[in-house]
N, C-alpha and C. Protein backbone atom coordinates (compact mmCIF):
# COMPACT_ATOMS: atom_id res chain seq x y z
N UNK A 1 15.84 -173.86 48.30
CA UNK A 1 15.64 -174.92 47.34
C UNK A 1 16.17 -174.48 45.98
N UNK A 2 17.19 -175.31 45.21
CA UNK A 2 17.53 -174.86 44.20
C UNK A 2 17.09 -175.83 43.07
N UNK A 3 16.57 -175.09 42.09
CA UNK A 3 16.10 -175.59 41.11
C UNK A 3 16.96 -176.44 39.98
N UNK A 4 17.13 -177.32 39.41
CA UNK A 4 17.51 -177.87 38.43
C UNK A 4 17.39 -177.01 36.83
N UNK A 5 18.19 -177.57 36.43
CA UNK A 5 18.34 -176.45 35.26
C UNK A 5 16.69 -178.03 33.95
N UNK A 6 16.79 -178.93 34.50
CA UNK A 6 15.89 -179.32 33.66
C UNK A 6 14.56 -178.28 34.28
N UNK A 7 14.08 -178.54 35.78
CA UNK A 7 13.08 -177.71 36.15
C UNK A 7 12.78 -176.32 35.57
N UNK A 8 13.61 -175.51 35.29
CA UNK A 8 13.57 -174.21 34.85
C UNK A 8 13.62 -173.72 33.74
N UNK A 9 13.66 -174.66 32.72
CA UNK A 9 13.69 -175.03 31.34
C UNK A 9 11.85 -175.24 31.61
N UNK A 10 11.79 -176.01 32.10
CA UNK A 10 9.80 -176.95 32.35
C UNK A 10 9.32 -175.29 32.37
N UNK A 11 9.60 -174.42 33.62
CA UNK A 11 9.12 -173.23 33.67
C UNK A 11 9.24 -172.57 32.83
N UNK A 12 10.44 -172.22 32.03
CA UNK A 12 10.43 -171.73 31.01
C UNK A 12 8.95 -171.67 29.90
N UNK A 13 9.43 -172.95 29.55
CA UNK A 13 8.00 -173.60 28.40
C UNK A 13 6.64 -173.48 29.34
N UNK A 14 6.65 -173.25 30.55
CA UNK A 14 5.09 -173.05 30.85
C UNK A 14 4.60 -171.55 30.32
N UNK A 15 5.63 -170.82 31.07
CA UNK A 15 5.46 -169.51 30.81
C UNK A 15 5.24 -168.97 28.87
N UNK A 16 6.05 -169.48 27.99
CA UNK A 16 5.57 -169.19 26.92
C UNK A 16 4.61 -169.78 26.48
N UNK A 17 3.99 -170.85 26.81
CA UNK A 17 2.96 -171.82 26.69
C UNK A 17 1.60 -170.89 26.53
N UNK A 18 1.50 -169.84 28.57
CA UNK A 18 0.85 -169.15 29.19
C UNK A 18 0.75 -168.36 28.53
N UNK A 19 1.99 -167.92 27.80
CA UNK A 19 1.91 -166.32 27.10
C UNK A 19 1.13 -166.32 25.47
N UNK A 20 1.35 -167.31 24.54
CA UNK A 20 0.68 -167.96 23.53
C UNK A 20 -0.90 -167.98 23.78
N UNK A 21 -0.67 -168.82 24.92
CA UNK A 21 -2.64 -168.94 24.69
C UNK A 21 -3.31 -168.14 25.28
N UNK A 22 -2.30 -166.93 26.44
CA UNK A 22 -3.56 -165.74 27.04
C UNK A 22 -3.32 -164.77 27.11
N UNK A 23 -2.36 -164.61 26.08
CA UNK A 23 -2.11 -162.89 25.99
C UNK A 23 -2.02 -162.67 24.61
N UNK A 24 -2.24 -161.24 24.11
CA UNK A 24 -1.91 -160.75 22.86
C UNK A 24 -0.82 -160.91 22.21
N UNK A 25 0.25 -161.31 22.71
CA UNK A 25 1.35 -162.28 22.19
C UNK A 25 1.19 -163.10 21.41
N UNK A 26 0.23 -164.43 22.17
CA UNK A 26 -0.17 -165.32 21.38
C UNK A 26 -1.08 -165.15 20.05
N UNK A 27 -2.05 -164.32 20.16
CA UNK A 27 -2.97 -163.37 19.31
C UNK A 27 -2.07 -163.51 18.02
N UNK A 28 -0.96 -162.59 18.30
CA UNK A 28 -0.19 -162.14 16.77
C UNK A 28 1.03 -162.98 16.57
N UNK A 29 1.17 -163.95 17.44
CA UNK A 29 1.94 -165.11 16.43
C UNK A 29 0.81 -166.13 16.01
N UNK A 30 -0.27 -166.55 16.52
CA UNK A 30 -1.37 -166.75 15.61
C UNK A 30 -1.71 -166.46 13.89
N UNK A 31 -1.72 -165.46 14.29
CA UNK A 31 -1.66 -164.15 13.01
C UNK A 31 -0.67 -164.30 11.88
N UNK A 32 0.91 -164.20 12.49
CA UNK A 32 1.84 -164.26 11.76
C UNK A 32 2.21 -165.66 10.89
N UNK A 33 1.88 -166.92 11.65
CA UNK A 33 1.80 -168.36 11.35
C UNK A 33 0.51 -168.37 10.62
N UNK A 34 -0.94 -167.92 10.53
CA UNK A 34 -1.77 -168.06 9.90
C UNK A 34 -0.65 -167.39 8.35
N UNK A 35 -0.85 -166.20 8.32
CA UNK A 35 -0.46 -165.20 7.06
C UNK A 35 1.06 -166.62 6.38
N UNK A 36 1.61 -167.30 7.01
CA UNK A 36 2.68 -167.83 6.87
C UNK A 36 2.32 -169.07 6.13
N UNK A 37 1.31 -169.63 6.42
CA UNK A 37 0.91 -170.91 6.00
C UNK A 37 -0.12 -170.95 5.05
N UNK A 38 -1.01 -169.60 4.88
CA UNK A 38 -1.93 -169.80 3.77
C UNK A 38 -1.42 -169.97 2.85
N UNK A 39 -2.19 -170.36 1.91
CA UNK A 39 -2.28 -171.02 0.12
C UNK A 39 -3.35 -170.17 -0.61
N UNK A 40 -3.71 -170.71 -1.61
CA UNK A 40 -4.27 -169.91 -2.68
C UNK A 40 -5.64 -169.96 -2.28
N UNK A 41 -6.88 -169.75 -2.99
CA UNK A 41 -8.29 -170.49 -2.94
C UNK A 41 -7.79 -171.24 -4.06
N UNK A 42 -9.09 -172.29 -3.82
CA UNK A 42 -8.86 -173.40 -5.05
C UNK A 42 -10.45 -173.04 -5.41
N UNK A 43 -10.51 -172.96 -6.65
CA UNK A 43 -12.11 -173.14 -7.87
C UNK A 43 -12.43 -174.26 -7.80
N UNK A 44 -14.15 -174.12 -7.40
CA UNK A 44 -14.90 -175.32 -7.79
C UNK A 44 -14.97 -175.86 -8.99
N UNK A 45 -15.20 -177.24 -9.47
CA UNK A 45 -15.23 -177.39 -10.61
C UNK A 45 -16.55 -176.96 -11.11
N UNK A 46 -16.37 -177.10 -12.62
CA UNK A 46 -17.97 -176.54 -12.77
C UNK A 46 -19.00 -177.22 -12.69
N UNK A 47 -19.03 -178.58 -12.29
CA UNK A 47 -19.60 -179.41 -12.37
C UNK A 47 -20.54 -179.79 -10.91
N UNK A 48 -19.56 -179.01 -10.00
CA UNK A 48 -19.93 -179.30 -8.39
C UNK A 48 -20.30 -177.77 -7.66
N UNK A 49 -20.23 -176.78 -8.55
CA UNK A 49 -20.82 -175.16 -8.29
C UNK A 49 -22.35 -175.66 -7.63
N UNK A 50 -22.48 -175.23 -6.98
CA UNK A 50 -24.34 -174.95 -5.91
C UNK A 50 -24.50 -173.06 -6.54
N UNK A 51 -25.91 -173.23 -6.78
CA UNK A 51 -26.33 -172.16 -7.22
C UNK A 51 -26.67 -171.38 -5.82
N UNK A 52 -26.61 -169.70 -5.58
CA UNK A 52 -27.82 -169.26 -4.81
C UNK A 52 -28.60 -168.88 -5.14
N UNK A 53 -29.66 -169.70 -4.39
CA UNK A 53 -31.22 -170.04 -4.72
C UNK A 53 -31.80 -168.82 -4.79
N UNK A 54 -31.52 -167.71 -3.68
CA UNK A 54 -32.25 -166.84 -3.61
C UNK A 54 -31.26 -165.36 -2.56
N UNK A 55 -31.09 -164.56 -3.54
CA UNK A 55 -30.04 -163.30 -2.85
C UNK A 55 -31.05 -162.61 -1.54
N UNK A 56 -32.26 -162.58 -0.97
CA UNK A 56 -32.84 -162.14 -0.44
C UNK A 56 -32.44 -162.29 0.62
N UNK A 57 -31.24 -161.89 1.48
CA UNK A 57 -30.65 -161.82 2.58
C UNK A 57 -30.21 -160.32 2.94
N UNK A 58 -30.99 -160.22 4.42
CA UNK A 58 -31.04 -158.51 4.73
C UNK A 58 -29.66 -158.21 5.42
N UNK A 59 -29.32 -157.22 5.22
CA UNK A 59 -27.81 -156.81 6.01
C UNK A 59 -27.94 -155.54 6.75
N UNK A 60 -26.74 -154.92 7.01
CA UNK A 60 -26.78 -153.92 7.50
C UNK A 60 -24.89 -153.62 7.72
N UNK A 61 -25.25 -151.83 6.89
CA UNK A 61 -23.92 -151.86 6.80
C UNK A 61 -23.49 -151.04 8.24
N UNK A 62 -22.11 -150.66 8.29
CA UNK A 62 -21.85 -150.12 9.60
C UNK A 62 -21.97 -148.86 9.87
N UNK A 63 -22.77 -148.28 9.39
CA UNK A 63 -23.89 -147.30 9.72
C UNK A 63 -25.31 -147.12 9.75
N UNK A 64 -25.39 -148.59 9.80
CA UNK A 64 -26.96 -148.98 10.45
C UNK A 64 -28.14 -148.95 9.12
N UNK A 65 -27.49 -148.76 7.91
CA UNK A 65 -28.27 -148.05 6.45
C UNK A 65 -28.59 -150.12 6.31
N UNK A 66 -29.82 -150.65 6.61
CA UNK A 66 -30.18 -151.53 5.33
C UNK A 66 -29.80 -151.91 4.16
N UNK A 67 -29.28 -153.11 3.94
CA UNK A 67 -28.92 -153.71 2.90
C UNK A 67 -29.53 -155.19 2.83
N UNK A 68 -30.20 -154.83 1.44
CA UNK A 68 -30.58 -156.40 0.32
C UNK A 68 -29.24 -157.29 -0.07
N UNK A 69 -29.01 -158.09 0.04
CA UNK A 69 -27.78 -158.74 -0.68
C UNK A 69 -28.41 -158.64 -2.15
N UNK A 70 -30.03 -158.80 -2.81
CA UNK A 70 -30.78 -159.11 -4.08
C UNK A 70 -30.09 -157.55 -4.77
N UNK A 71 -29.65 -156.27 -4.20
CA UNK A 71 -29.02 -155.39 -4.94
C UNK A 71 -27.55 -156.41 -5.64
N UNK A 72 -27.23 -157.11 -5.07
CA UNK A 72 -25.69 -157.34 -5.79
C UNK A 72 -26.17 -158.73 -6.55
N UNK A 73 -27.37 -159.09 -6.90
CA UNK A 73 -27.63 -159.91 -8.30
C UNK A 73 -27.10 -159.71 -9.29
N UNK A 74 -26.87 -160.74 -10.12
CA UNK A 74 -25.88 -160.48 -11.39
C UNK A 74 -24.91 -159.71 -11.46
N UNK A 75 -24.27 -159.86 -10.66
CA UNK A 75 -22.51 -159.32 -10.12
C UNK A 75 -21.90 -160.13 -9.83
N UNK A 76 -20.53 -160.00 -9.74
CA UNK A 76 -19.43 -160.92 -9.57
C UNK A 76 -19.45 -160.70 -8.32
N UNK A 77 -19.56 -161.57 -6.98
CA UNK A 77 -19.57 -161.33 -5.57
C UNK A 77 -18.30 -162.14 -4.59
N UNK A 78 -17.69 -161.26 -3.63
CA UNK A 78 -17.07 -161.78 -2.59
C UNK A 78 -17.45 -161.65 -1.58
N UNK A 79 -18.18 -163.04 -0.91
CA UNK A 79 -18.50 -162.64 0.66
C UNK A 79 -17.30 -163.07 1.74
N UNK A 80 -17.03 -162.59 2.17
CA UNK A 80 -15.87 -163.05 3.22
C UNK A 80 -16.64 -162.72 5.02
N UNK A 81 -17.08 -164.00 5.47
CA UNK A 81 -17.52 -164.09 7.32
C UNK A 81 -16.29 -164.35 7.83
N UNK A 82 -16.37 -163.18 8.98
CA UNK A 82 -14.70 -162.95 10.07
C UNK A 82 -15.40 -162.51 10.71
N UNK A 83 -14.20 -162.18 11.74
CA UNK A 83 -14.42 -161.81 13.00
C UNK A 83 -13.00 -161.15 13.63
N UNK A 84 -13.16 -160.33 14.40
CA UNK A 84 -11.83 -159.04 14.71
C UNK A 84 -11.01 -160.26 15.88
N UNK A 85 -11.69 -161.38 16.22
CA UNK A 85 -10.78 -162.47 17.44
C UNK A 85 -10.37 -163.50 16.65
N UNK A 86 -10.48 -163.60 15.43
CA UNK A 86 -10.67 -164.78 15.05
C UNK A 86 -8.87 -164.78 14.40
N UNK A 87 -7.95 -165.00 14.56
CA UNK A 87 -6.15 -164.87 14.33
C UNK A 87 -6.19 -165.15 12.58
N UNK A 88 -6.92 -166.21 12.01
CA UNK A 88 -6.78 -166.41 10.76
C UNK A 88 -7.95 -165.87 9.80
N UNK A 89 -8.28 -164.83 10.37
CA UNK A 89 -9.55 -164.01 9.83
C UNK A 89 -8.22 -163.12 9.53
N UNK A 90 -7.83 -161.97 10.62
CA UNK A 90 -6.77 -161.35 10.58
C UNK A 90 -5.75 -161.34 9.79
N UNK A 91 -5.65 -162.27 9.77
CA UNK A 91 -4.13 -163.30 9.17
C UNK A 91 -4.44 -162.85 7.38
N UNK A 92 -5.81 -162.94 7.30
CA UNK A 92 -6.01 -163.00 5.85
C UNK A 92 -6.22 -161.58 5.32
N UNK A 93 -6.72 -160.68 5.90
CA UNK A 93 -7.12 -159.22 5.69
C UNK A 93 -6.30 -158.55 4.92
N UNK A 94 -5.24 -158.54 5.33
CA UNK A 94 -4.52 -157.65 4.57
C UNK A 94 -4.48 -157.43 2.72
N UNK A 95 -4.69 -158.80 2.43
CA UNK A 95 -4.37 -159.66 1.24
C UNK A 95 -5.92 -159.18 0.51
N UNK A 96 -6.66 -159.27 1.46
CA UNK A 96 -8.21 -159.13 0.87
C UNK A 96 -8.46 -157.35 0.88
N UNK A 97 -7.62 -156.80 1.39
CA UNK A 97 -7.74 -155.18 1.65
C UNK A 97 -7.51 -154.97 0.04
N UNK A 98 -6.06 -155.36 -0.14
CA UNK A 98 -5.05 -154.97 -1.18
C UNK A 98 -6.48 -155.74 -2.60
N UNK A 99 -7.24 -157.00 -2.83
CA UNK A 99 -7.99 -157.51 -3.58
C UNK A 99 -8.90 -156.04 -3.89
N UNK A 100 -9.51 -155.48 -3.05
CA UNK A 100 -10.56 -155.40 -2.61
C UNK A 100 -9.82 -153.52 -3.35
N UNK A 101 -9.29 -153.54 -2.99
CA UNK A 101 -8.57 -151.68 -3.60
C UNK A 101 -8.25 -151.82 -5.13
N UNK A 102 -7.63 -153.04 -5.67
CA UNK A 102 -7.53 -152.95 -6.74
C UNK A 102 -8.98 -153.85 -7.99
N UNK A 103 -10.01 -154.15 -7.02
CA UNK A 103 -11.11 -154.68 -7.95
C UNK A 103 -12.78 -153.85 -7.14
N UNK A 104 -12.61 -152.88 -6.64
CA UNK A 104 -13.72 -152.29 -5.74
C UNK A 104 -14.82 -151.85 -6.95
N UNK A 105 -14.12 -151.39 -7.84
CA UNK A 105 -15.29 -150.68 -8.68
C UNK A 105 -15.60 -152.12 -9.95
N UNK A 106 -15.07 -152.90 -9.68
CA UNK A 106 -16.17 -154.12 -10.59
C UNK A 106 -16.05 -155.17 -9.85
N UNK A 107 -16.00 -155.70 -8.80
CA UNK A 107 -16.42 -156.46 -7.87
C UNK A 107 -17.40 -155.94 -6.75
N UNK A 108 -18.37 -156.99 -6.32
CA UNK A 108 -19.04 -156.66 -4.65
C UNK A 108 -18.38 -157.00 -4.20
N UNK A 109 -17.58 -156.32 -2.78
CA UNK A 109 -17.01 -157.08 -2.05
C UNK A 109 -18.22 -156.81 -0.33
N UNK A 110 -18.52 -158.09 0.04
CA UNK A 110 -19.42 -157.77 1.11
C UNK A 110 -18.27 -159.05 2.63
N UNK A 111 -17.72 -158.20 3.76
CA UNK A 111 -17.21 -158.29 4.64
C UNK A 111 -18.09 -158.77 5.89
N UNK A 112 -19.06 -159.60 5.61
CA UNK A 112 -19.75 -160.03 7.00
C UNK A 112 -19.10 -160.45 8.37
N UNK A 113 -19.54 -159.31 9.47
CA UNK A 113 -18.57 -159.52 10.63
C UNK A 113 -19.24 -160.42 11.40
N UNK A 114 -19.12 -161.32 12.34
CA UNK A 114 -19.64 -162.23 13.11
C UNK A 114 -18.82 -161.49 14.60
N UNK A 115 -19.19 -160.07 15.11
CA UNK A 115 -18.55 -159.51 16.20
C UNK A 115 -19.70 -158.17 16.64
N UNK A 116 -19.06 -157.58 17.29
CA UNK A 116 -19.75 -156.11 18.23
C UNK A 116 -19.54 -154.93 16.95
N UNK A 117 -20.05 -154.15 16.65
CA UNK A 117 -19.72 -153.27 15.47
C UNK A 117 -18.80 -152.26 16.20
N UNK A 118 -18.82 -151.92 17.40
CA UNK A 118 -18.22 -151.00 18.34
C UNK A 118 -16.39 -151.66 17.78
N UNK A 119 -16.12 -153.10 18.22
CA UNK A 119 -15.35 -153.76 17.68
C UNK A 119 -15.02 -153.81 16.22
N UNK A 120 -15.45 -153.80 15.82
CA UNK A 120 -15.35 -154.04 14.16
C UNK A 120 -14.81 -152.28 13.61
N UNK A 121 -15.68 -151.61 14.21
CA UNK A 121 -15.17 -150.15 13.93
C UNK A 121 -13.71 -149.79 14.32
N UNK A 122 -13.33 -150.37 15.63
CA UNK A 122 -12.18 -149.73 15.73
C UNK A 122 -11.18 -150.69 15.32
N UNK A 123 -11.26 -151.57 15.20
CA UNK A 123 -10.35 -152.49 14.06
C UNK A 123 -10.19 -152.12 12.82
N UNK A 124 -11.17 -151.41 12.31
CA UNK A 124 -10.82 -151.33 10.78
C UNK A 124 -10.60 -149.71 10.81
N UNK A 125 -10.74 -148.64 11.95
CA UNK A 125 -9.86 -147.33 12.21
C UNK A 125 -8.55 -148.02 12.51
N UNK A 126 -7.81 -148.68 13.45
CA UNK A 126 -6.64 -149.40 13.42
C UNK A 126 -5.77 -149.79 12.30
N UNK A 127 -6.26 -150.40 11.71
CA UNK A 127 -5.39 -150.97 10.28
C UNK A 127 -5.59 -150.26 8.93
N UNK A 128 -6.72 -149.60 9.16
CA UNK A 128 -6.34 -148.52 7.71
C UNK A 128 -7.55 -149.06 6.93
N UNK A 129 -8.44 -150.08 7.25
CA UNK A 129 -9.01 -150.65 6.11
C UNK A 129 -10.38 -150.05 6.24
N UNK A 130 -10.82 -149.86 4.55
CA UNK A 130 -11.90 -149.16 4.29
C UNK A 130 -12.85 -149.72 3.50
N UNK A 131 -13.03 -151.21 3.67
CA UNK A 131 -13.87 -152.00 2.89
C UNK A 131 -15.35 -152.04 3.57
N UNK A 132 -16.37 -152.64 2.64
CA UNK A 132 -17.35 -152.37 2.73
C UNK A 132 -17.80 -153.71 4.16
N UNK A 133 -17.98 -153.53 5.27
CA UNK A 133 -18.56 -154.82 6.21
C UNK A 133 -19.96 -154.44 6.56
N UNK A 134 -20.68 -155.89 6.63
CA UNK A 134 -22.12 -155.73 7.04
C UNK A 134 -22.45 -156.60 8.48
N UNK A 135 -23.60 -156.51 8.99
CA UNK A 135 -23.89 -157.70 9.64
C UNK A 135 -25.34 -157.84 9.19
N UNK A 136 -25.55 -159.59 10.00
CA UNK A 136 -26.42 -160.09 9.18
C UNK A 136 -27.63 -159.77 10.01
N UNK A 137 -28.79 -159.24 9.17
CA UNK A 137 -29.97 -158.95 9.95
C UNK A 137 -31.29 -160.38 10.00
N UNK A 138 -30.85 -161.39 8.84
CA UNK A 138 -31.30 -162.34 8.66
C UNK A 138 -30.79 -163.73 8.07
N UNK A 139 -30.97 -165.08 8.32
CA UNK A 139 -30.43 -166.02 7.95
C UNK A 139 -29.56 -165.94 6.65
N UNK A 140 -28.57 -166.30 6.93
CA UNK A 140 -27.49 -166.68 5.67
C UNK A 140 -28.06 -167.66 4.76
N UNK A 141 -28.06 -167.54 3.77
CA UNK A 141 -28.51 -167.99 2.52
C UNK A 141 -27.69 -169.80 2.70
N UNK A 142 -28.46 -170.95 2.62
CA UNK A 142 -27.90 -172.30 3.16
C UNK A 142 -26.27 -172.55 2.22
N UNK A 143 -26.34 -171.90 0.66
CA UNK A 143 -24.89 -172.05 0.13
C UNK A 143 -23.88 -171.43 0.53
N UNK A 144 -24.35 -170.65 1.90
CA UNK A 144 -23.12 -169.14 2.15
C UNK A 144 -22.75 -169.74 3.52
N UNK A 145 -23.22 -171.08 4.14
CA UNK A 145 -23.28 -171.36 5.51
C UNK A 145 -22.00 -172.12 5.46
N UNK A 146 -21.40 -171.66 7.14
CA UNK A 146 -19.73 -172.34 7.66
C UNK A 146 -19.94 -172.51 8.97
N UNK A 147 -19.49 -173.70 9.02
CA UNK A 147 -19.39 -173.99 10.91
C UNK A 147 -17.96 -173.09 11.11
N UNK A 148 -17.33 -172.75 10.50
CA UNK A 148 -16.03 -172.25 10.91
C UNK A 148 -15.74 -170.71 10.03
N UNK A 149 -14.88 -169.75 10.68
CA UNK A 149 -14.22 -168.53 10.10
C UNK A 149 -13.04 -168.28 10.05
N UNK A 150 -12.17 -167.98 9.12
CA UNK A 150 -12.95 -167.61 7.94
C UNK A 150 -13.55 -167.96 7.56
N UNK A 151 -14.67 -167.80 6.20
CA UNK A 151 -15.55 -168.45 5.15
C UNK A 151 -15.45 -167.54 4.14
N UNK A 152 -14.70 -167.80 2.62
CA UNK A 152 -14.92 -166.46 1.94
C UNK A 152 -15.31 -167.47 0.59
N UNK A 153 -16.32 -167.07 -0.35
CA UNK A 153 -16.99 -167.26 -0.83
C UNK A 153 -16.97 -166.10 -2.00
N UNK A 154 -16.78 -166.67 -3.96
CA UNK A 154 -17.11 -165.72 -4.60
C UNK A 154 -17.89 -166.47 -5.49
N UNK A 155 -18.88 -165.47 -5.95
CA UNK A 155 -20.02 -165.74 -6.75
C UNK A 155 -19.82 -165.45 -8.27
N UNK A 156 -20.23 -166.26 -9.01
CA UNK A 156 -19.93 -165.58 -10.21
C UNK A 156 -21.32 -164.61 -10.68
N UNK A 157 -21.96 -163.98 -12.14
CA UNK A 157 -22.74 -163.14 -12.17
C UNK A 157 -24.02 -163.62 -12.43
N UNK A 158 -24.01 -165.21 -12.16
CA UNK A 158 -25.50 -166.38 -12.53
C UNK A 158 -26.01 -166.88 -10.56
N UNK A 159 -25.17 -166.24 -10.00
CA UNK A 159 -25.12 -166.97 -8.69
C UNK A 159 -24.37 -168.04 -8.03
N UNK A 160 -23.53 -168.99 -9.27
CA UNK A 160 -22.84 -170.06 -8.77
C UNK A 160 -21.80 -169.81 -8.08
N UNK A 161 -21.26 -170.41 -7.07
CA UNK A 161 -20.73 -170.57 -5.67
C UNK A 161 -19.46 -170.74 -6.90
N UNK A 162 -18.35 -170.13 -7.00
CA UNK A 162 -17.20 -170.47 -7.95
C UNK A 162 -16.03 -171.09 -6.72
N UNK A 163 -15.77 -169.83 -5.73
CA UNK A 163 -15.15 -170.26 -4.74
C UNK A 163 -15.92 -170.33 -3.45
N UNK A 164 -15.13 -171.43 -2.62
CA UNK A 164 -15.45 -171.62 -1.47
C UNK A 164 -14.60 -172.09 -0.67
N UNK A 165 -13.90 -171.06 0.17
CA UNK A 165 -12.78 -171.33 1.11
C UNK A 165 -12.45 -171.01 2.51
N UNK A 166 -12.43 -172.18 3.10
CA UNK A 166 -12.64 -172.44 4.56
C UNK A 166 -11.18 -171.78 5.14
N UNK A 167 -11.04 -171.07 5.95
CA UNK A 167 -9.65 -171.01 6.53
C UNK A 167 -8.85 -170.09 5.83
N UNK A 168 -7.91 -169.62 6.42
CA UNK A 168 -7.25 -168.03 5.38
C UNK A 168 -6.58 -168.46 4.55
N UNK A 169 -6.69 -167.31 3.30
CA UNK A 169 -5.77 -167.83 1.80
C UNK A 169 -5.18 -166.26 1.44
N UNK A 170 -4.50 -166.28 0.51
CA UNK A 170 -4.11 -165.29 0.06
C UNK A 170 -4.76 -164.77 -1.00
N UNK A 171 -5.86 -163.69 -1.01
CA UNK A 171 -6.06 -162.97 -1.83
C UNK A 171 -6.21 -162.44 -3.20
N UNK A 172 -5.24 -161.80 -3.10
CA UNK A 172 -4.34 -161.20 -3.76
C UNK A 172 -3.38 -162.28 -4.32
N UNK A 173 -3.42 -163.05 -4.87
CA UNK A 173 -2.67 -164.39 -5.84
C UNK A 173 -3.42 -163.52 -7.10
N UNK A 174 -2.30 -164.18 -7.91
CA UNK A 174 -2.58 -163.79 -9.51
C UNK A 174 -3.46 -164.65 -9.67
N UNK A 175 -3.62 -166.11 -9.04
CA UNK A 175 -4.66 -166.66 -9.53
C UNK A 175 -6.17 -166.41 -9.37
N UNK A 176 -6.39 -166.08 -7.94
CA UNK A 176 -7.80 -164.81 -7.58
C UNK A 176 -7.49 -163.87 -8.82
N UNK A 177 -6.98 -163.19 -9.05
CA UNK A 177 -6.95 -161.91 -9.85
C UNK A 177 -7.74 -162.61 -11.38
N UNK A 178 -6.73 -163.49 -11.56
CA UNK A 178 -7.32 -164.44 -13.43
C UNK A 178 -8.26 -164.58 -13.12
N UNK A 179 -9.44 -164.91 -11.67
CA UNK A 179 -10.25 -165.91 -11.74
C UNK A 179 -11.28 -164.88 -11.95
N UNK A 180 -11.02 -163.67 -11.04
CA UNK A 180 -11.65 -162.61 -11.12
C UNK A 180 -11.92 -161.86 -12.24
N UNK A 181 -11.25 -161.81 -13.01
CA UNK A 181 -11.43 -161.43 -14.80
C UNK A 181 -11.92 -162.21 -15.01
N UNK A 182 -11.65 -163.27 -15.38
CA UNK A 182 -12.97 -164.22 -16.24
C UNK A 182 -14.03 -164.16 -15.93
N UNK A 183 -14.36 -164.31 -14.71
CA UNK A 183 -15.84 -163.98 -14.32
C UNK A 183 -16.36 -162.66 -14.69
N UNK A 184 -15.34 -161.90 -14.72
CA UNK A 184 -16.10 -160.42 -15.12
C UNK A 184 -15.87 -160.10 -16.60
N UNK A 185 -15.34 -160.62 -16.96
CA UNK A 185 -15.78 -160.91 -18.95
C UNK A 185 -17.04 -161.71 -19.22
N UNK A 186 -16.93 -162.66 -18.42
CA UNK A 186 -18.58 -163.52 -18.40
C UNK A 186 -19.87 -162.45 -19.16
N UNK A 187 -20.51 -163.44 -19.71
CA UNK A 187 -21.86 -162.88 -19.53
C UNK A 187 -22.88 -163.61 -18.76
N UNK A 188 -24.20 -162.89 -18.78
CA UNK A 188 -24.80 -163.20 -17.75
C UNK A 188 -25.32 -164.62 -18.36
């Protein structure tokens, strides 16, 4: 039986179809098209900022040491919820590595993983990254809540929700960087 060159073209496109959605192939053009298509964060206005009510959310960093989120009160805060499967979690990391190296000593940056820490460990031995990730030992605070991940979220040093951005962005924009100074000239 000989195939038609339309038929084998059809096979063709099944097979990359197959390879996209169930193999690690697909994984990192995921990845590469996420990193390709993000945009900036956009700032709330000030008018539509939600306060958090209350920092009393327990963590735990990846050595099992207890953490208050109420230690990073009156700080400029970045929470960023991912996950090591998630392609546009990934997609965004890099950008938030590079944030996160050049603002570590006057920003919180808190990395909440929604994964296995076994996982999370050797992902971040893999790529080099040495940021601070927790998991959550108790309910997320209702202004920090996402049906979806990414979720990265920065606080200014009163608690107001400044950013809030669903889906991967870039980082590392000069405009994160401005937004990030002002808030940290702020007073309380």
């Amino acid at each position: 039986m000989k195939l038609s060159k339309e038929q084998i073209g059809n096979v063709v496109w099944i097979v990359v179809i197959l390879l996209i959605l169930f193999t690690p192939i697909g994984f990192h053009l995921k990845v590469f098209v996420g990193k390709l298509f993000s945009g900036t964060a956009d700032v709330i206005a000030v008018e539509d900022r939600e306060m958090l009510e209350s920092y009393n959310w327990q963590l735990q960093d990846m050595k099992g040491n207890p953490v208050n989120f109420k230690s990073f009160e009156n700080e400029v805060v970045l929470v960023n919820f991912w996950a090591t499967w998630c392609p546009p979690c990934v997609a965004e990391m890099p950008s938030l590595a590079r944030l996160h190296s050049d603002y570590k000593d006057r920003v919180i940056f808190a990395f909440v993983a929604s994964d296995e820490k076994i996982k999370v460990s050797k992902f971040l031995d893999k790529k080099g990254y040495s940021f601070p990730v927790y998991f959550e030992n108790t309910k997320t605070p209702d202004v920090l809540v996402s049906s979806s991940i990414p979720a990265t979220y920065i606080l200014d040093k009163k608690g107001k929700v400044v950013v809030k951005e669903i889906g991967a962005a870039k980082w590392d924009a000069q405009s994160t960087r401005d937004l990030l100074d002002q808030l940290l000239a702020e007073d309380q």
